[in-house]
Protein backbone atom coordinates (compact mmCIF):
# COMPACT_ATOMS: atom_id res chain seq x y z
CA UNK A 1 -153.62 -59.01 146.20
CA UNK A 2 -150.11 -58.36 145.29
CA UNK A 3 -150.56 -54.87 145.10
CA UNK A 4 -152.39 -54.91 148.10
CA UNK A 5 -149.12 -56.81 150.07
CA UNK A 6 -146.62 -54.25 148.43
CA UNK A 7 -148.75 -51.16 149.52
CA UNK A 8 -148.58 -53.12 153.32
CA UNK A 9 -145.14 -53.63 153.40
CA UNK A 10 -144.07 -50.04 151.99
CA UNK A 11 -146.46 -48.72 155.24
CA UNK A 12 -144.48 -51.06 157.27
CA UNK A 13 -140.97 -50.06 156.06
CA UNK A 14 -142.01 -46.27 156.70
CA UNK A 15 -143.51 -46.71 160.02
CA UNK A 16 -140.25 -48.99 160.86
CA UNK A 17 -138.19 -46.18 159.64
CA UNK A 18 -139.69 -43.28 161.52
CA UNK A 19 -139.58 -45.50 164.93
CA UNK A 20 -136.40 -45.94 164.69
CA UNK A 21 -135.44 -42.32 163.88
CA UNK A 22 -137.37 -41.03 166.70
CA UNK A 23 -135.20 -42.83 169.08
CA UNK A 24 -131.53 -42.80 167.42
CA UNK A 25 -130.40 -38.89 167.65
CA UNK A 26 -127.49 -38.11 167.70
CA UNK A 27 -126.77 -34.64 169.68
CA UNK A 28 -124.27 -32.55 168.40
CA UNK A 29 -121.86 -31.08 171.16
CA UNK A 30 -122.37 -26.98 171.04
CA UNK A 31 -126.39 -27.84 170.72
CA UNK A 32 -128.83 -27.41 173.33
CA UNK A 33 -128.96 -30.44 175.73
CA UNK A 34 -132.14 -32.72 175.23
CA UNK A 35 -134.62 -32.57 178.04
CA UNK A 36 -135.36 -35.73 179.81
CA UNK A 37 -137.46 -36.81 183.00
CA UNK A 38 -136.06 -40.16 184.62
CA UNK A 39 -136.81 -41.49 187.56
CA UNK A 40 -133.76 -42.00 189.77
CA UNK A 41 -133.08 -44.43 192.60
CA UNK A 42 -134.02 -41.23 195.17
CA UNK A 43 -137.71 -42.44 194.35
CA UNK A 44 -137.59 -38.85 192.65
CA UNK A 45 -138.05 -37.75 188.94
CA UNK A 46 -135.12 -36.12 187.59
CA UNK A 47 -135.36 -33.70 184.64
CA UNK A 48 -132.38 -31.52 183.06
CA UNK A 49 -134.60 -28.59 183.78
CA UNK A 50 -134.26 -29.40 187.51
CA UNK A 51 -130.26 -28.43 187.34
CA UNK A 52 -130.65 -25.25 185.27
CA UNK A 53 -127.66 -22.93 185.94
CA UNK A 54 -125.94 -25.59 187.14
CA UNK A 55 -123.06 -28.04 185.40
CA UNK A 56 -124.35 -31.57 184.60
CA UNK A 57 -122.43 -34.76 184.37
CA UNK A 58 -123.92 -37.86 182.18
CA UNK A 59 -122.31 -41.10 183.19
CA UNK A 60 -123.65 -44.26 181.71
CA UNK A 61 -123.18 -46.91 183.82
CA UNK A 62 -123.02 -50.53 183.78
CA UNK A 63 -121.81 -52.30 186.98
CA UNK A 64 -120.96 -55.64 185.23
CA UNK A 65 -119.73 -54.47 181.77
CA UNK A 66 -115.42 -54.26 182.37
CA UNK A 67 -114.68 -51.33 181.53
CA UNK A 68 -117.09 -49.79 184.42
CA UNK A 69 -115.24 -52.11 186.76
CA UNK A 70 -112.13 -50.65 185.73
CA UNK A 71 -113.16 -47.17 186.91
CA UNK A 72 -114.39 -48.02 189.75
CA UNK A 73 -111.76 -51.03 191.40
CA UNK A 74 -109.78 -47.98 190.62
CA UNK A 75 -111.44 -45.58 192.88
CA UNK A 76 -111.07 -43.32 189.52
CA UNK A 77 -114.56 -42.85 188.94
CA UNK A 78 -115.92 -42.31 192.62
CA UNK A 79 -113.00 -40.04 193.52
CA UNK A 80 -114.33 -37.57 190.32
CA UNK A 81 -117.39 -38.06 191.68
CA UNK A 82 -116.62 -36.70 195.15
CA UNK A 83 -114.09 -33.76 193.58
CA UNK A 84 -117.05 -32.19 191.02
CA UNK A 85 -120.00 -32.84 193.17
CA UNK A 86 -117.99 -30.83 195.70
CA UNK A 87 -117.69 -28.20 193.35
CA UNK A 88 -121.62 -28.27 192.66
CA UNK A 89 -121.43 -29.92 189.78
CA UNK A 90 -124.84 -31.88 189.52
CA UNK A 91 -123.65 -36.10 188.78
CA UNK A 92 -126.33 -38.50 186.84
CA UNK A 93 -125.55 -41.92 186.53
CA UNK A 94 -127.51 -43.39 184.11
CA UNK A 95 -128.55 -46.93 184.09
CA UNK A 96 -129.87 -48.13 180.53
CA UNK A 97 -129.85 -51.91 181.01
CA UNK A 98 -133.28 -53.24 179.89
CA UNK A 99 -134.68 -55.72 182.58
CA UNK A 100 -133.16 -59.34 182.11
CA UNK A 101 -130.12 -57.31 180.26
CA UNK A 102 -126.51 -57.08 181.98
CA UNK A 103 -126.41 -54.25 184.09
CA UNK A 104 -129.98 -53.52 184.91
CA UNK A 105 -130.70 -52.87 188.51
CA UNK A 106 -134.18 -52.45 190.13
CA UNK A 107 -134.57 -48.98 192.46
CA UNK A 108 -134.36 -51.51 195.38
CA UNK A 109 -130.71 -53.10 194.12
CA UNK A 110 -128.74 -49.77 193.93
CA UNK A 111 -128.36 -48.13 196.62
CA UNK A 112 -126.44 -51.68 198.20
CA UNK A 113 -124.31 -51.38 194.81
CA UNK A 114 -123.69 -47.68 195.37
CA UNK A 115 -122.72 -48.36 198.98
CA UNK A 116 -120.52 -51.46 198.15
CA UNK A 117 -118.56 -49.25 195.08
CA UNK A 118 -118.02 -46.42 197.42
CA UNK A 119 -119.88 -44.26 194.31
CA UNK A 120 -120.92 -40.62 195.11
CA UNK A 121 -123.27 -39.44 192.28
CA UNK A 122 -126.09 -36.65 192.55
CA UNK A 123 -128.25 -39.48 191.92
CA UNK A 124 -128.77 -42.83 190.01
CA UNK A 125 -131.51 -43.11 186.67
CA UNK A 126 -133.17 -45.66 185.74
CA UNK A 127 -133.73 -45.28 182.19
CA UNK A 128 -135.04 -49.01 182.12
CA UNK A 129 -136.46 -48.54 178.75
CA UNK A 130 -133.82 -46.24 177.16
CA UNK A 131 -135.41 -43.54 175.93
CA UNK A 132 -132.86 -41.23 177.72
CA UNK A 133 -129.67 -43.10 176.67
CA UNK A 134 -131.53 -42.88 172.95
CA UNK A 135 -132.39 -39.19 173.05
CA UNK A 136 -128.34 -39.02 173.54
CA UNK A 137 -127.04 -41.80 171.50
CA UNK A 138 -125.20 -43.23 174.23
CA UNK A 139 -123.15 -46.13 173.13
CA UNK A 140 -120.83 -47.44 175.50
CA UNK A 141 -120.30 -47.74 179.29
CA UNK A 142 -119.11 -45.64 180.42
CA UNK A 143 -120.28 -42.96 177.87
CA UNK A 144 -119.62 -39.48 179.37
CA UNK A 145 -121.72 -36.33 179.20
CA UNK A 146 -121.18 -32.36 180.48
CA UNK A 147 -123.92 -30.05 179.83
CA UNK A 148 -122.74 -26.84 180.74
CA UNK A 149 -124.71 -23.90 182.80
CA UNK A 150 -126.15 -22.85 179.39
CA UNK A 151 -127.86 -25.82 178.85
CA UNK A 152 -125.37 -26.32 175.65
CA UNK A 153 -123.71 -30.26 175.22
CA UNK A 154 -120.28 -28.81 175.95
CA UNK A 155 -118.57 -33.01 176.14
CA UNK A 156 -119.59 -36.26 174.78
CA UNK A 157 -116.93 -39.18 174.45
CA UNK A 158 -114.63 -41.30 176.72
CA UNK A 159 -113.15 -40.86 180.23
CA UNK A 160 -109.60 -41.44 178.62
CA UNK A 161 -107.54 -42.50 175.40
CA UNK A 162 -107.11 -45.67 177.00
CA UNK A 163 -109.24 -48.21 175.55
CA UNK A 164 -108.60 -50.70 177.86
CA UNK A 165 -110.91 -52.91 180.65
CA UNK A 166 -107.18 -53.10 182.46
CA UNK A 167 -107.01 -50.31 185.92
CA UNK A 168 -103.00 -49.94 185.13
CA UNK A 169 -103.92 -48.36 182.28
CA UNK A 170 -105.47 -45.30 184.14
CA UNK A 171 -101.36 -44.69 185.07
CA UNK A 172 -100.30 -43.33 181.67
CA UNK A 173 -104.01 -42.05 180.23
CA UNK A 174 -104.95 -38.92 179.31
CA UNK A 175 -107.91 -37.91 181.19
CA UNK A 176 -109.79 -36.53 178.41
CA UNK A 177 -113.20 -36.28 180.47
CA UNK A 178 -111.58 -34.44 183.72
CA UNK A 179 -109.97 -32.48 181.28
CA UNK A 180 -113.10 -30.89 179.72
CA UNK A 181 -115.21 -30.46 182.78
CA UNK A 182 -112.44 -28.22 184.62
CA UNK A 183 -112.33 -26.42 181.10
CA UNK A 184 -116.31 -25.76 181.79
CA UNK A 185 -116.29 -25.19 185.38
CA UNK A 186 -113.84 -22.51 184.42
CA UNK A 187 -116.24 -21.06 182.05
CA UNK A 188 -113.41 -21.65 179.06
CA UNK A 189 -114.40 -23.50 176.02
CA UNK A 190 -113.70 -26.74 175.47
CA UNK A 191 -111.68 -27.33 171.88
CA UNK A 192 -113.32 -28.87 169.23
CA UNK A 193 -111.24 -31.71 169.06
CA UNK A 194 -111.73 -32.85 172.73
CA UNK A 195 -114.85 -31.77 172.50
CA UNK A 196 -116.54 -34.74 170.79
CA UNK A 197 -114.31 -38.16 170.85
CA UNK A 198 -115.52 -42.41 170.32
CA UNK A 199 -115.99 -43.49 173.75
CA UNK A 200 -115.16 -46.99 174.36
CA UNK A 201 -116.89 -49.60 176.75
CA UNK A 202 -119.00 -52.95 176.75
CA UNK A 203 -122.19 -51.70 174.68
CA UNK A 204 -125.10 -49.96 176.10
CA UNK A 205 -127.54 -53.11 176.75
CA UNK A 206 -131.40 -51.71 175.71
């Protein structure tokens, strides 16, 4: 019997193990962009293959969590969404809130939150069970993304050095995210140590 309990909980600790691998990747930037198919807001699925050729912005999203809020009371967020999306850049905002978590928003709720922020993405995701925000290890909110024309994660990390919920801080920040993605749009590379940086944020509620 004891044997018999041991075997049982060694299957259980292996099965445990490779669930939770399966979910928590962690994409190197340089590497090919994960696929995903998410189903935005539109009522349409979205998948990266959709945008090929085309520049892609991840923006994790959270419209409670602080440090959102501070992007967008600024009108920092939705005014980057208007200048890249002009430029064809393709704009995901990613919801990962798990129902009854902070942040989540049914396909019915956002489109009144988009109009009320003023936002201007491509189009809203609702990665309600976060497989996408898994796939890409997102942490924070925001967590930013840009997946260049190749296909190739060319940014992962913060929207500034500023690790602060406060919109005054936007004043003397380093905007590490519009930085990179005018590097890209350029067709330049983006140095290694932009690149990949900790993004900061309320955590990614799954």
């Amino acid at each position: 019997m004891k044997n018999y309990h041991i075997k049982n909980f060694g299957l259980f600790l292996i099965t445990s193990i490779f669930s939770i691998s399966a979910y928590a990747v962690s994409v190197n930037t340089g590497s090919v962009a994960p696929e995903f198919k998410v189903l935005g807001s539109d009522g349409k699925t979205h998948s990266l293959s959709d945008y090929k050729d085309k520049v892609v912005v991840l923006e994790w999203f959270n419209k409670d969590c602080p440090y959102v809020v501070k992007h967008y009371e600024s009108k920092n967020m939705q005014n980057l969404q208007k200048k890249y999306t002009e430029q064809d850049v393709v704009w995901l905002s990613v919801i990962s809130s798990a129902p009854k978590k902070q942040g989540h928003l049914s396909k019915d709720q956002i489109a009144p939150v988009l109009k009320d922020l003023g936002a201007a993405p491509t189009a809203v995701l609702i990665d309600a069970d976060g497989k996408t925000g898994k796939m890409y290890d997102a942490k924070t909110t925001p967590h930013m993304y840009i997946i260049g024309k190749d296909g190739t994660l060319a940014y992962q990390g913060a929207m500034d050095d500023k690790p602060s919920a406060r919109p005054s801080s936007l004043k003397d920040a380093t905007p590490l995210f519009a930085n990179a993605i005018d590097l890209v749009i350029a067709g330049k590379e983006v140095p290694k140590k932009l690149a990949t940086n900790d993004p900061y944020g309320c955590s990614v509620k799954y």
